[in-house]
N, C-alpha and C. Protein backbone atom coordinates (compact mmCIF):
# COMPACT_ATOMS: atom_id res chain seq x y z
N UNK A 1 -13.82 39.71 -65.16
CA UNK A 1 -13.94 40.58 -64.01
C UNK A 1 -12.79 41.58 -63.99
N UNK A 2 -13.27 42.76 -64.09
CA UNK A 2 -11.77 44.03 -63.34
C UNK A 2 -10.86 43.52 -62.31
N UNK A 3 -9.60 43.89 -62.51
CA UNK A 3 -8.49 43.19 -62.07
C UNK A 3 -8.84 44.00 -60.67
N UNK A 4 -9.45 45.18 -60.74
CA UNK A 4 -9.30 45.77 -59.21
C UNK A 4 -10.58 45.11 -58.43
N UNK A 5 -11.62 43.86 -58.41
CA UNK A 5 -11.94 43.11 -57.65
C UNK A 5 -11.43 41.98 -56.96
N UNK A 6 -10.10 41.84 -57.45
CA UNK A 6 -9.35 41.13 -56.36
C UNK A 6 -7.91 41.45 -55.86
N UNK A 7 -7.61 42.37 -55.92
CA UNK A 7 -6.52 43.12 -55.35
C UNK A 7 -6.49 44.71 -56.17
N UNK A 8 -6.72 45.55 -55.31
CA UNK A 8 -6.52 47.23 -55.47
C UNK A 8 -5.21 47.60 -56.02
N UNK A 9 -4.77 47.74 -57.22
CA UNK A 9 -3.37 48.01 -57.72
C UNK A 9 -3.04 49.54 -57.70
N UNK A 10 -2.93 50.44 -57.54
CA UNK A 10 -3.22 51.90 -57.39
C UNK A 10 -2.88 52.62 -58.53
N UNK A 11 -3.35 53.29 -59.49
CA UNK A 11 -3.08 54.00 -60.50
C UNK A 11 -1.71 55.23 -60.08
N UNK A 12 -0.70 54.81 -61.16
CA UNK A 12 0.58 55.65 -60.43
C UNK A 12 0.16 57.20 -61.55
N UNK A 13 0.04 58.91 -61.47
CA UNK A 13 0.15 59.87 -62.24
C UNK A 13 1.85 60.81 -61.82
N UNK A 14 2.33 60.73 -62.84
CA UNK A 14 3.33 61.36 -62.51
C UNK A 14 3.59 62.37 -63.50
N UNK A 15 3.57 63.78 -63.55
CA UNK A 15 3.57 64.97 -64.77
C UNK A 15 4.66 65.91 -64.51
N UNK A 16 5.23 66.29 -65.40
CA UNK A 16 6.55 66.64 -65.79
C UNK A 16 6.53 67.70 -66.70
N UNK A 17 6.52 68.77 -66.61
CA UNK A 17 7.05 70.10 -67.33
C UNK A 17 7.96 70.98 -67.06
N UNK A 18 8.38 71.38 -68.08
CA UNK A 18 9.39 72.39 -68.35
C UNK A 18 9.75 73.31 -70.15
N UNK A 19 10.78 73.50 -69.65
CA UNK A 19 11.51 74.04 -71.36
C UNK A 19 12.02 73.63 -71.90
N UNK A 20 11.51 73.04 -73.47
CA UNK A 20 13.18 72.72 -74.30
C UNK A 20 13.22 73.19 -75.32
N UNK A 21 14.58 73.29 -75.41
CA UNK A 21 15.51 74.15 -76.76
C UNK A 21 16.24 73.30 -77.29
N UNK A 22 15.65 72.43 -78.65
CA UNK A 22 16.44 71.82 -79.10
C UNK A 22 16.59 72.43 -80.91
N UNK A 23 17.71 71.89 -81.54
CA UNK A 23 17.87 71.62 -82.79
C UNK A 23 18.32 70.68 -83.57
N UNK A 24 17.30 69.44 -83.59
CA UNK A 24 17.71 68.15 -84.16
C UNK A 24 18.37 67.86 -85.08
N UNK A 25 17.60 68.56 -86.17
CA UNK A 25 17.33 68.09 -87.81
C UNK A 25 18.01 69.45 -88.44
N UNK A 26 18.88 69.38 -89.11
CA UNK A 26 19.56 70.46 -90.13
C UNK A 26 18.19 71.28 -91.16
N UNK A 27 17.40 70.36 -91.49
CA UNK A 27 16.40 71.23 -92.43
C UNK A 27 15.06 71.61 -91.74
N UNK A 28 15.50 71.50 -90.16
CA UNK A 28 13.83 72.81 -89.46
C UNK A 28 14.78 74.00 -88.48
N UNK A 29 13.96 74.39 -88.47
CA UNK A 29 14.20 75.54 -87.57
C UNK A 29 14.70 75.32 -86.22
N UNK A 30 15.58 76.33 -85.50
CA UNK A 30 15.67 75.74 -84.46
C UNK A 30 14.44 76.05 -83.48
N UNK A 31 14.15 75.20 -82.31
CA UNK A 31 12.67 75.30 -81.93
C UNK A 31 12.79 75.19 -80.06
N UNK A 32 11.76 76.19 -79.25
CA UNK A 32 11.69 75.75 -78.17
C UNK A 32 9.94 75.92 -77.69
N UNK A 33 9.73 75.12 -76.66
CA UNK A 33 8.33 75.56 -76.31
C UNK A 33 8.47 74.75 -74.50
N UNK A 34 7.27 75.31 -74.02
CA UNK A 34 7.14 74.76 -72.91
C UNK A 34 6.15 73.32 -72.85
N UNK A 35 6.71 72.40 -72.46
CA UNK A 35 5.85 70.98 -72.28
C UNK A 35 5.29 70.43 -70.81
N UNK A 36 4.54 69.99 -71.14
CA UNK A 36 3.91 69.20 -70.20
C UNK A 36 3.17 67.72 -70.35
N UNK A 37 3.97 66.72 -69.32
CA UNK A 37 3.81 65.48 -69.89
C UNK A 37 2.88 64.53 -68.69
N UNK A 38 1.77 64.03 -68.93
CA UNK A 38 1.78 63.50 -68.02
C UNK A 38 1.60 61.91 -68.22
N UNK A 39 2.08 61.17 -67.57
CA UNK A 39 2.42 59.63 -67.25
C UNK A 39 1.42 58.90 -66.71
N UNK A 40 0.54 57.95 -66.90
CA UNK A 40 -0.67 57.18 -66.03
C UNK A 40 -0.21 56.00 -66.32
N UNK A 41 0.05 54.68 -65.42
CA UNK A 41 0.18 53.52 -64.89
C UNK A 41 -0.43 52.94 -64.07
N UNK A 42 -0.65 51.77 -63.92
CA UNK A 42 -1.10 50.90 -62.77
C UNK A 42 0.27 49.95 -62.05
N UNK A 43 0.46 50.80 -61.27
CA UNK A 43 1.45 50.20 -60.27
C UNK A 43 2.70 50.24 -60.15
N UNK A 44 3.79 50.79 -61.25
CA UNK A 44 4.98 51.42 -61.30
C UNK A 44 4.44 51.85 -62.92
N UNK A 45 5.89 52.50 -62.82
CA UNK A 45 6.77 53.10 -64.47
C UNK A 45 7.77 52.17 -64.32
N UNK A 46 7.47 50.73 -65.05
CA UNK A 46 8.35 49.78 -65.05
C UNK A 46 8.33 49.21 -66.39
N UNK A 47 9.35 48.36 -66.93
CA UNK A 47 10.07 48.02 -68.17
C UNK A 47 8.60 46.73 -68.50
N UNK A 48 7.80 46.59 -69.24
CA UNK A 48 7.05 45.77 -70.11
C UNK A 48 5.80 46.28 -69.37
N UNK A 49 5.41 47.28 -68.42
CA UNK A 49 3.96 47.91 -67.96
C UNK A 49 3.74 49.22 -68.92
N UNK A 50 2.43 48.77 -69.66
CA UNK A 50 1.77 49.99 -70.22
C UNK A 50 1.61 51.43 -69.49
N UNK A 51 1.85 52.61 -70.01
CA UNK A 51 1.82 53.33 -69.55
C UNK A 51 1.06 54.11 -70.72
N UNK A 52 -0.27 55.16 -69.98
CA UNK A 52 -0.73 56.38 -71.13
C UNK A 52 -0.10 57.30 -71.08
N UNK A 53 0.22 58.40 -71.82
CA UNK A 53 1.55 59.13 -71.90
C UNK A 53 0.28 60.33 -72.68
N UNK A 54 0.33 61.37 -72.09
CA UNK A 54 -0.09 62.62 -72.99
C UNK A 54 0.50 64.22 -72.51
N UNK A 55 0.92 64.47 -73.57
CA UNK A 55 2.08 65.63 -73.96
C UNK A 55 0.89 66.73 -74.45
N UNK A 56 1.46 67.63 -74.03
CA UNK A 56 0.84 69.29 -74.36
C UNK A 56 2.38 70.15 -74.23
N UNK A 57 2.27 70.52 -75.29
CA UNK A 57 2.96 71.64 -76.17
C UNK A 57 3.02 73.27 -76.00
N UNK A 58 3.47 74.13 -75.56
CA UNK A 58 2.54 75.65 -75.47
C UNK A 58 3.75 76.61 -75.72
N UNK A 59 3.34 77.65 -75.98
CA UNK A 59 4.43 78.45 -76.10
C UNK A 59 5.78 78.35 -77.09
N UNK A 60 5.60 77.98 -78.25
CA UNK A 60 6.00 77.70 -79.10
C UNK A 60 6.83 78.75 -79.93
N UNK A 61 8.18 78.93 -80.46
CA UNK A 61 8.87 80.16 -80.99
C UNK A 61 8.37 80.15 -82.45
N UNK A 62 7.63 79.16 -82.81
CA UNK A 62 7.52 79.02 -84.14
C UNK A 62 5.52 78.38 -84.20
N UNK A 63 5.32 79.65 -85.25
CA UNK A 63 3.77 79.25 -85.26
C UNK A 63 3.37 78.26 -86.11
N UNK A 64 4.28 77.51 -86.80
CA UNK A 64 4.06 76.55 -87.83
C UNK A 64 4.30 75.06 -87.53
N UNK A 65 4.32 74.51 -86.20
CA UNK A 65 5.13 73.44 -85.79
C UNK A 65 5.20 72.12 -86.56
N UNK A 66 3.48 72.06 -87.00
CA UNK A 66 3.07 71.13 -87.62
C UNK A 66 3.76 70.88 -89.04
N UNK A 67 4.36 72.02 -89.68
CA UNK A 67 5.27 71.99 -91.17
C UNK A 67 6.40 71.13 -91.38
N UNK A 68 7.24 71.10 -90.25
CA UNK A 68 8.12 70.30 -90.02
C UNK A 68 8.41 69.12 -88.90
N UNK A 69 7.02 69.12 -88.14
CA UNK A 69 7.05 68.18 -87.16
C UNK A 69 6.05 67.44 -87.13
N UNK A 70 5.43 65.85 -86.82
CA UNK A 70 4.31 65.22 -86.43
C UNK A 70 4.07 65.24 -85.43
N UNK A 71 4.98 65.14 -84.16
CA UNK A 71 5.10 64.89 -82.76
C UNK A 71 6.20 64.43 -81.78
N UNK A 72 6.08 64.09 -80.74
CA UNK A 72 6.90 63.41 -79.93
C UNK A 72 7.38 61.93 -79.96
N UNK A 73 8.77 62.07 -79.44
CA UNK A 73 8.64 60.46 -78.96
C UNK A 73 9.90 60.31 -77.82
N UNK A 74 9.93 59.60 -77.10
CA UNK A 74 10.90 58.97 -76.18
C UNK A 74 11.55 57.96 -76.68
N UNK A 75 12.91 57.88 -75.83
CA UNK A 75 14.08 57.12 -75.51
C UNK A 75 13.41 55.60 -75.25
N UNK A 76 13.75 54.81 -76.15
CA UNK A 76 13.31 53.39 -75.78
C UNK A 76 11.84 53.31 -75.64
N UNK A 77 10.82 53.36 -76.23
CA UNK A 77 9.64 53.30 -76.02
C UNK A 77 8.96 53.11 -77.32
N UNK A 78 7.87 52.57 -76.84
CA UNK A 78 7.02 51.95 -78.15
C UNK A 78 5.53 51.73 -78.49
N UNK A 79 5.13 51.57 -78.93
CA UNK A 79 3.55 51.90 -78.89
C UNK A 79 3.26 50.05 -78.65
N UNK A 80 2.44 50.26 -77.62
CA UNK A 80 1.70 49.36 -76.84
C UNK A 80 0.20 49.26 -77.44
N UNK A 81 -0.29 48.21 -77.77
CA UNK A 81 0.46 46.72 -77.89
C UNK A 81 1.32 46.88 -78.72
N UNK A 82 2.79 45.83 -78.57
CA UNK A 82 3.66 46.28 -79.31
C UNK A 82 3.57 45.46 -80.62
N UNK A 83 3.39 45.51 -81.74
CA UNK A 83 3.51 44.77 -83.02
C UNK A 83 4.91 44.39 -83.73
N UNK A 84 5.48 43.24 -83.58
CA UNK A 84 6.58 43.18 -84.26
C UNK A 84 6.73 41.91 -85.26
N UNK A 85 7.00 42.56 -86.38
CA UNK A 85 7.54 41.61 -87.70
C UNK A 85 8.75 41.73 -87.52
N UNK A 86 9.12 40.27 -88.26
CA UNK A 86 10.19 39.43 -88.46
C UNK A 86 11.11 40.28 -89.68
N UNK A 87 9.93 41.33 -90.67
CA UNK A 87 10.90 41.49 -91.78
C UNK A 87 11.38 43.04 -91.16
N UNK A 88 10.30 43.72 -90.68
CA UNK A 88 10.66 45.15 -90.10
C UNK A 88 11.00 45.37 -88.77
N UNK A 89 12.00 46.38 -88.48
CA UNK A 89 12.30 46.40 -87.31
C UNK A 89 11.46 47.62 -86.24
N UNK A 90 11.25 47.15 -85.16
CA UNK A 90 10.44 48.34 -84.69
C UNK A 90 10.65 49.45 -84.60
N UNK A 91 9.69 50.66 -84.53
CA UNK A 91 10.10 51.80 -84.52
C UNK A 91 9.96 52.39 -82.89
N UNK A 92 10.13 53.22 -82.50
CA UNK A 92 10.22 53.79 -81.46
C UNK A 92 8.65 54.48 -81.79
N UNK A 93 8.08 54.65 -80.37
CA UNK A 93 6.26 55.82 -80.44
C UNK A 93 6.72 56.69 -80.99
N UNK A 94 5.28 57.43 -81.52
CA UNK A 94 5.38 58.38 -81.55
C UNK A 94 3.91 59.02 -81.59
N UNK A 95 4.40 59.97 -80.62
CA UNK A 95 3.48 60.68 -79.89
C UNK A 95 2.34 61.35 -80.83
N UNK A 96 1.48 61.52 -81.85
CA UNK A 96 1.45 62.37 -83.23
C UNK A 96 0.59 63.87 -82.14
N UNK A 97 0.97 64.68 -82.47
CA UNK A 97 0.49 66.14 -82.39
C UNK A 97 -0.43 67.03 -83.05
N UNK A 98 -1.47 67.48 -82.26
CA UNK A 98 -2.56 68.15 -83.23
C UNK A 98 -2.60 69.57 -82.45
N UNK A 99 -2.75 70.08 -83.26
CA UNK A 99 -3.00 72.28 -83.14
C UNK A 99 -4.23 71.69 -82.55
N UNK A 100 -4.60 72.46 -81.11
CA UNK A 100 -5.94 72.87 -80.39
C UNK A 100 -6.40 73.75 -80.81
N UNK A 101 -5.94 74.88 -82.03
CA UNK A 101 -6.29 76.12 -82.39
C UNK A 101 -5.93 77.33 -81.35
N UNK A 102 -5.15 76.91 -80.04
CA UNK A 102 -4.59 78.20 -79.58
C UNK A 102 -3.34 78.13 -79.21
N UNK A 103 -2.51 78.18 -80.39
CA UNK A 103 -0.96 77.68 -80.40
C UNK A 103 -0.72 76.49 -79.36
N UNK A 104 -1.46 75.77 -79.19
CA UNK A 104 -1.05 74.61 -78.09
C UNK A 104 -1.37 73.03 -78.55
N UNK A 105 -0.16 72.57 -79.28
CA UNK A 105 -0.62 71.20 -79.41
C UNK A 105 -0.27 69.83 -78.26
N UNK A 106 -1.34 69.27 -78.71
CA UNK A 106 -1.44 67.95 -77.74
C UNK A 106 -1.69 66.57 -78.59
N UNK A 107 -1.28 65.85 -77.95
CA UNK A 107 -1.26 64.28 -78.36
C UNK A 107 -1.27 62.96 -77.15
N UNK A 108 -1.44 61.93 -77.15
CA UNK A 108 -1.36 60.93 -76.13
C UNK A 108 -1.74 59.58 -76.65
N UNK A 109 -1.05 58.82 -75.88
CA UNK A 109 -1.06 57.34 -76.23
C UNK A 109 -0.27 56.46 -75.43
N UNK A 110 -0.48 55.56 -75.81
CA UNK A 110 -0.27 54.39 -74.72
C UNK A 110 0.98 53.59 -75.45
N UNK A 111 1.60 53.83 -74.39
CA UNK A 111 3.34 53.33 -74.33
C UNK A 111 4.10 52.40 -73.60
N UNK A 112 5.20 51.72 -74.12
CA UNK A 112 5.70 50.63 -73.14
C UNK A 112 7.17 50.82 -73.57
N UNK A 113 8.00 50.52 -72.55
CA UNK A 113 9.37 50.90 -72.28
C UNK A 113 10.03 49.45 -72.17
N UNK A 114 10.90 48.95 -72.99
CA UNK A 114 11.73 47.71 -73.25
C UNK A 114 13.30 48.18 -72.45
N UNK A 115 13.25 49.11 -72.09
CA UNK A 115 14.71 49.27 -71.08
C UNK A 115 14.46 49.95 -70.20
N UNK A 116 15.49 49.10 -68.84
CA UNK A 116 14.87 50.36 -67.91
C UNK A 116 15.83 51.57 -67.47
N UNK A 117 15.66 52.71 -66.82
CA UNK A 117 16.81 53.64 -66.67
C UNK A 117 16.12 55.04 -67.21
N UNK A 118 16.36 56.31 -67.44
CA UNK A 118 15.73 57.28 -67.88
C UNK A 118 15.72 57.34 -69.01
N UNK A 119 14.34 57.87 -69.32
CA UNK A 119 13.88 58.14 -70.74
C UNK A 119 13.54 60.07 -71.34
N UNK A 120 14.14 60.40 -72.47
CA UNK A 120 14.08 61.48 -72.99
C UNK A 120 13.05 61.85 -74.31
N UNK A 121 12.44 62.99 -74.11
CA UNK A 121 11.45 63.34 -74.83
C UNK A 121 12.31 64.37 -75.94
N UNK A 122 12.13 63.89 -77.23
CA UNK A 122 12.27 64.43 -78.24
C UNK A 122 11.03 64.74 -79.32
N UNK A 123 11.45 65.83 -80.41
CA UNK A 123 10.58 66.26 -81.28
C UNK A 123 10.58 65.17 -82.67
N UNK A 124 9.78 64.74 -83.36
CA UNK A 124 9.71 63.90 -84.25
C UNK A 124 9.39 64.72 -85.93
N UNK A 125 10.26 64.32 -86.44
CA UNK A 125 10.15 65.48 -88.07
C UNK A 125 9.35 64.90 -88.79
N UNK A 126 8.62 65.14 -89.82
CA UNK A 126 7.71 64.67 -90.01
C UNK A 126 8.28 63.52 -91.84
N UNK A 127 7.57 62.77 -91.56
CA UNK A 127 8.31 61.72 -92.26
C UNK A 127 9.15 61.15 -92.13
N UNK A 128 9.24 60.29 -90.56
CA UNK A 128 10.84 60.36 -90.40
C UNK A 128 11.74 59.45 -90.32
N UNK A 129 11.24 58.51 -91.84
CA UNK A 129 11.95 57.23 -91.89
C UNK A 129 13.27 57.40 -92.78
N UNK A 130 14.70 56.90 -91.78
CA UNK A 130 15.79 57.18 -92.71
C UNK A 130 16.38 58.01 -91.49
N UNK A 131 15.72 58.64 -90.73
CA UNK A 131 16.46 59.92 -89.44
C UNK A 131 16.82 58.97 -87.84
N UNK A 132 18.06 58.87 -88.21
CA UNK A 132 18.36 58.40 -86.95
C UNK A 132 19.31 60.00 -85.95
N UNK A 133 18.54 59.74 -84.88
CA UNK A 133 18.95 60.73 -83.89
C UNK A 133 20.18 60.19 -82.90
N UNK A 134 21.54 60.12 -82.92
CA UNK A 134 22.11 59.57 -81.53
C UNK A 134 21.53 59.80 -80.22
N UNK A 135 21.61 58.76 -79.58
CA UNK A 135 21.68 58.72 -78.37
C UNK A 135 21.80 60.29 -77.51
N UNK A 136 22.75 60.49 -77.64
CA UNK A 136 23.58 61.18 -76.84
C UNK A 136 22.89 62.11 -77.05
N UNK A 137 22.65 63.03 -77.92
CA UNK A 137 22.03 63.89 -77.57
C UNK A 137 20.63 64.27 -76.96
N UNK A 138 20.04 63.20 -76.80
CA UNK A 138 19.22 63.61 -75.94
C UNK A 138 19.68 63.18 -74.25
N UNK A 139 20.71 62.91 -73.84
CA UNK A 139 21.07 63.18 -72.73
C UNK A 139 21.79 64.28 -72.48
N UNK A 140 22.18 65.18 -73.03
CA UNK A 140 22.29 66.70 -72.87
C UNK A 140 20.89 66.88 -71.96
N UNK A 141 19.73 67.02 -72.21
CA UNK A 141 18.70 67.31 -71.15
C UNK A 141 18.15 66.62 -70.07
N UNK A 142 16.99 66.97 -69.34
CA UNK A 142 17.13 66.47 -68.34
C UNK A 142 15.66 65.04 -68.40
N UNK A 143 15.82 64.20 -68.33
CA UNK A 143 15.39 63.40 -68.22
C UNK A 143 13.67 63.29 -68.25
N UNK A 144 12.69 62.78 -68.81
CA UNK A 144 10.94 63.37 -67.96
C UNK A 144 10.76 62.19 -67.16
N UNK A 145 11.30 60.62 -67.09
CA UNK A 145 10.80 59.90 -66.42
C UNK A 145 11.65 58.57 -66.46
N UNK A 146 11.90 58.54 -65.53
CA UNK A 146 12.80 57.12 -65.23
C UNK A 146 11.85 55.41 -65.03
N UNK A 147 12.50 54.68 -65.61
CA UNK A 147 12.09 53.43 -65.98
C UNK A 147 12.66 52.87 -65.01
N UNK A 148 11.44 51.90 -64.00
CA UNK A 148 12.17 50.56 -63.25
C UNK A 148 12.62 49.80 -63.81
N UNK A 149 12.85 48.71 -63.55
CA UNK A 149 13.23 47.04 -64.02
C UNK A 149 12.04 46.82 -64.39
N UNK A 150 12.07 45.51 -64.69
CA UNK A 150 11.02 44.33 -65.09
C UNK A 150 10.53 43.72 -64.10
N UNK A 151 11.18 43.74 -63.09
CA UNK A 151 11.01 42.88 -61.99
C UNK A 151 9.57 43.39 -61.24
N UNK A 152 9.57 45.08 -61.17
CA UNK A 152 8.62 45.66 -60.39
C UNK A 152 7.75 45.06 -61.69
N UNK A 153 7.23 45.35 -62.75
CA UNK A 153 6.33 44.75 -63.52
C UNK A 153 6.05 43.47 -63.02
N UNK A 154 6.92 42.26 -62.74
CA UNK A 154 6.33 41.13 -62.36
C UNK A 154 6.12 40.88 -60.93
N UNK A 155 6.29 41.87 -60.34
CA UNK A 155 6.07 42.38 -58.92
C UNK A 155 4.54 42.06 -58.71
N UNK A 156 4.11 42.89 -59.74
CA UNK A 156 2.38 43.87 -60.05
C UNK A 156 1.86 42.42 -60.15
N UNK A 157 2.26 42.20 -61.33
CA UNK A 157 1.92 40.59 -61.82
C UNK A 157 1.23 39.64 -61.20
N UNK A 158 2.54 39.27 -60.43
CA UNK A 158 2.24 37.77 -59.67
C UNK A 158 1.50 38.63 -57.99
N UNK A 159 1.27 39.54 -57.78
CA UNK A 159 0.44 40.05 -56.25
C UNK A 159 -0.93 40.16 -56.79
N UNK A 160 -1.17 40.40 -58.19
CA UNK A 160 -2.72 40.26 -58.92
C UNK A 160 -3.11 39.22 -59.22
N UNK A 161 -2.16 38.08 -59.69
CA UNK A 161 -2.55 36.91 -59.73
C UNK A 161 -2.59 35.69 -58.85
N UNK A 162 -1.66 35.75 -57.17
CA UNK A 162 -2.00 35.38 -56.29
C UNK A 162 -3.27 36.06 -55.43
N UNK A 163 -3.64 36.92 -55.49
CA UNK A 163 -4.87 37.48 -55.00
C UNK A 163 -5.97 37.08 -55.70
N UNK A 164 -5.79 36.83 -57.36
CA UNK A 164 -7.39 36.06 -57.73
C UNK A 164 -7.61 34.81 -57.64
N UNK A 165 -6.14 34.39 -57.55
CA UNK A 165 -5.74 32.61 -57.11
C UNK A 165 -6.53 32.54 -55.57
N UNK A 166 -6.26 33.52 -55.21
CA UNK A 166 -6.65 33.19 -53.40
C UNK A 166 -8.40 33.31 -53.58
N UNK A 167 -8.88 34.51 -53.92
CA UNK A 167 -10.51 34.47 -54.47
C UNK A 167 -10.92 33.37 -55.08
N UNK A 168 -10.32 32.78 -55.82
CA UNK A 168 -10.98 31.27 -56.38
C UNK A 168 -10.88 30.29 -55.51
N UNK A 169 -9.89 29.77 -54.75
CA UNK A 169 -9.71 28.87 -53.87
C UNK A 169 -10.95 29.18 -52.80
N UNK A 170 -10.96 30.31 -52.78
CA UNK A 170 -12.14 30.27 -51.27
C UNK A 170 -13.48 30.36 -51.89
N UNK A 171 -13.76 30.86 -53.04
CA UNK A 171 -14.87 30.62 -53.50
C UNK A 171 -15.12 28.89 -53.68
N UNK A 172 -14.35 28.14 -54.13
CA UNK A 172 -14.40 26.61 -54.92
C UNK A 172 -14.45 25.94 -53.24
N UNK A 173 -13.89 26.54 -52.23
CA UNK A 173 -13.84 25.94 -51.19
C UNK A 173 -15.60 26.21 -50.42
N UNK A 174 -15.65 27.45 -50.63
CA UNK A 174 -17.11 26.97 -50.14
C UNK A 174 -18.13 26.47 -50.82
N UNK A 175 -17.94 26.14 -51.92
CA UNK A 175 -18.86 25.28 -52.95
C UNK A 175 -18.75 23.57 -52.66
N UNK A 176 -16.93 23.45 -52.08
CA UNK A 176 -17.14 21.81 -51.71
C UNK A 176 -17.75 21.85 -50.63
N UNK A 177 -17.62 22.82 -49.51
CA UNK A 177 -17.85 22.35 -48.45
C UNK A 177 -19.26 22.51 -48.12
N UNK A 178 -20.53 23.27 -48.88
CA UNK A 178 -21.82 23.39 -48.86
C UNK A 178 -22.35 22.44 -47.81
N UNK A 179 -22.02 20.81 -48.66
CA UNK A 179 -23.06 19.66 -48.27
C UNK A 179 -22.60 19.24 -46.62
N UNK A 180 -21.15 19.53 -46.40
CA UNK A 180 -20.70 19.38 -45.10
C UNK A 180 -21.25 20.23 -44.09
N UNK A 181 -21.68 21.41 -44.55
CA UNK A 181 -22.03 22.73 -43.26
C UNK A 181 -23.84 22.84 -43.51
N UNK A 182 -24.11 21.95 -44.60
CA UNK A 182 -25.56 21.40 -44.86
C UNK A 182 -26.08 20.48 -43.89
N UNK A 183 -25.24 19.50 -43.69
CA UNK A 183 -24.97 18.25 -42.73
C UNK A 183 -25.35 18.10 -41.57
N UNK A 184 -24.35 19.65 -41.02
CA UNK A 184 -24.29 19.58 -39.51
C UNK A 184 -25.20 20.72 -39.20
N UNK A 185 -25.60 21.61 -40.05
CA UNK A 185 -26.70 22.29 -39.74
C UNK A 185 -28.40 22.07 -39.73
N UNK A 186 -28.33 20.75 -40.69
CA UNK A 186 -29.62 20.10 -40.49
C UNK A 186 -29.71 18.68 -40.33
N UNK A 187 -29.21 18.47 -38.95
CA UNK A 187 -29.18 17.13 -38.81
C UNK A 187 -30.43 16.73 -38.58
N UNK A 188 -30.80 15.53 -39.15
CA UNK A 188 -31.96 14.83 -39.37
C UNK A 188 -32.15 14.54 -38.00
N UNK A 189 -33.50 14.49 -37.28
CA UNK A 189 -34.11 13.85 -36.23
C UNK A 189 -33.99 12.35 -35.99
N UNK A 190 -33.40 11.73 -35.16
CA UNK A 190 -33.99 10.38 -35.18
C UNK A 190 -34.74 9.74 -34.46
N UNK A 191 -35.99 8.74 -35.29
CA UNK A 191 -37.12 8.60 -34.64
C UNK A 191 -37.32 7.80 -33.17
N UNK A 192 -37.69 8.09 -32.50
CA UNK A 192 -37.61 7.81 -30.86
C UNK A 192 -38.90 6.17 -30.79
């Protein structure tokens, strides 16, 4: 059964655009364009809740983006479900980016955040195992979306799963009590 037949969790949209001017990588160009991100959740932007994440691209200084870039990715985040081996270490999402054919690329996917606190959207080079980016520089800009705790995640949790706990109990309860409200609603005649 859909989780929204026993408690209404509210779909959270939260979208975020602006400008960035960054220059990551020594061998691309330096690059800016205008973005737009938007965020879909059920019930916060919290640390182990899936979130769909889709980015649009526009306005681009460079008509070739795709030459030196695959796509996006954020600060602490990871592609949901998350897959992790013992021999490899995880990688951070990444967003992959496709030309719409009118200088505007877009991409989206479904993401989950292992820390909480704000998260930064960066450009991803293409091939980009071996490229570690510091930290720090992506806090030079301004943030697209801040991460709760975990806690609001198990917030969501346990109010969806005491609400189907409560739907079963009253369902199982009127199944015992049938023969009792059977009972007193057809009490047998006795013969005179």
């Amino acid at each position: 059964m859909p989780e929204n037949w026993f408690v209404a969790v509210p779909q959270l949209r939260n979208t975020q655009a602006g400008t960035a001017y960054t220059h990551l990588y020594s061998e691309t160009p330096p690059i800016s364009y205008r973005f737009e991100i938007t965020f879909t959740a059920t019930g916060t932007f919290s640390v182990n809740n899936p979130v769909h994440v889709k980015v649009v691209l526009r306005d681009l200084n460079i008509t070739n983006f795709l030459d030196y870039f695959c796509g996006v990715s954020f600060t602490h985040a990871y592609s949901y479900p998350t897959e992790f081996t013992e021999d490899s270490p995880m990688n951070n999402v990444i967003i992959y980016l496709k030309n719409t054919g009118d200088g505007t690329y877009s991409g989206e996917g479904n993401v989950v955040w292992l820390v909480e606190g704000p998260t930064y959207m960066g450009e991803v080079i293409n091939n980009p195992v071996g490229h570690v980016i510091p930290f720090d520089m992506f806090t030079q800009t301004n943030s697209v979306l801040t991460i709760s705790s975990a806690s609001d995640t198990l917030s969501i949790h346990f109010t969806q799963n005491t609400a189907r706990l409560s739907w079963q109990i009253g369902s199982f309860s009127i199944i015992v009590l049938e023969p009792v409200f059977e009972a007193i609603l057809l009490k047998e005649k006795k013969p005179t």
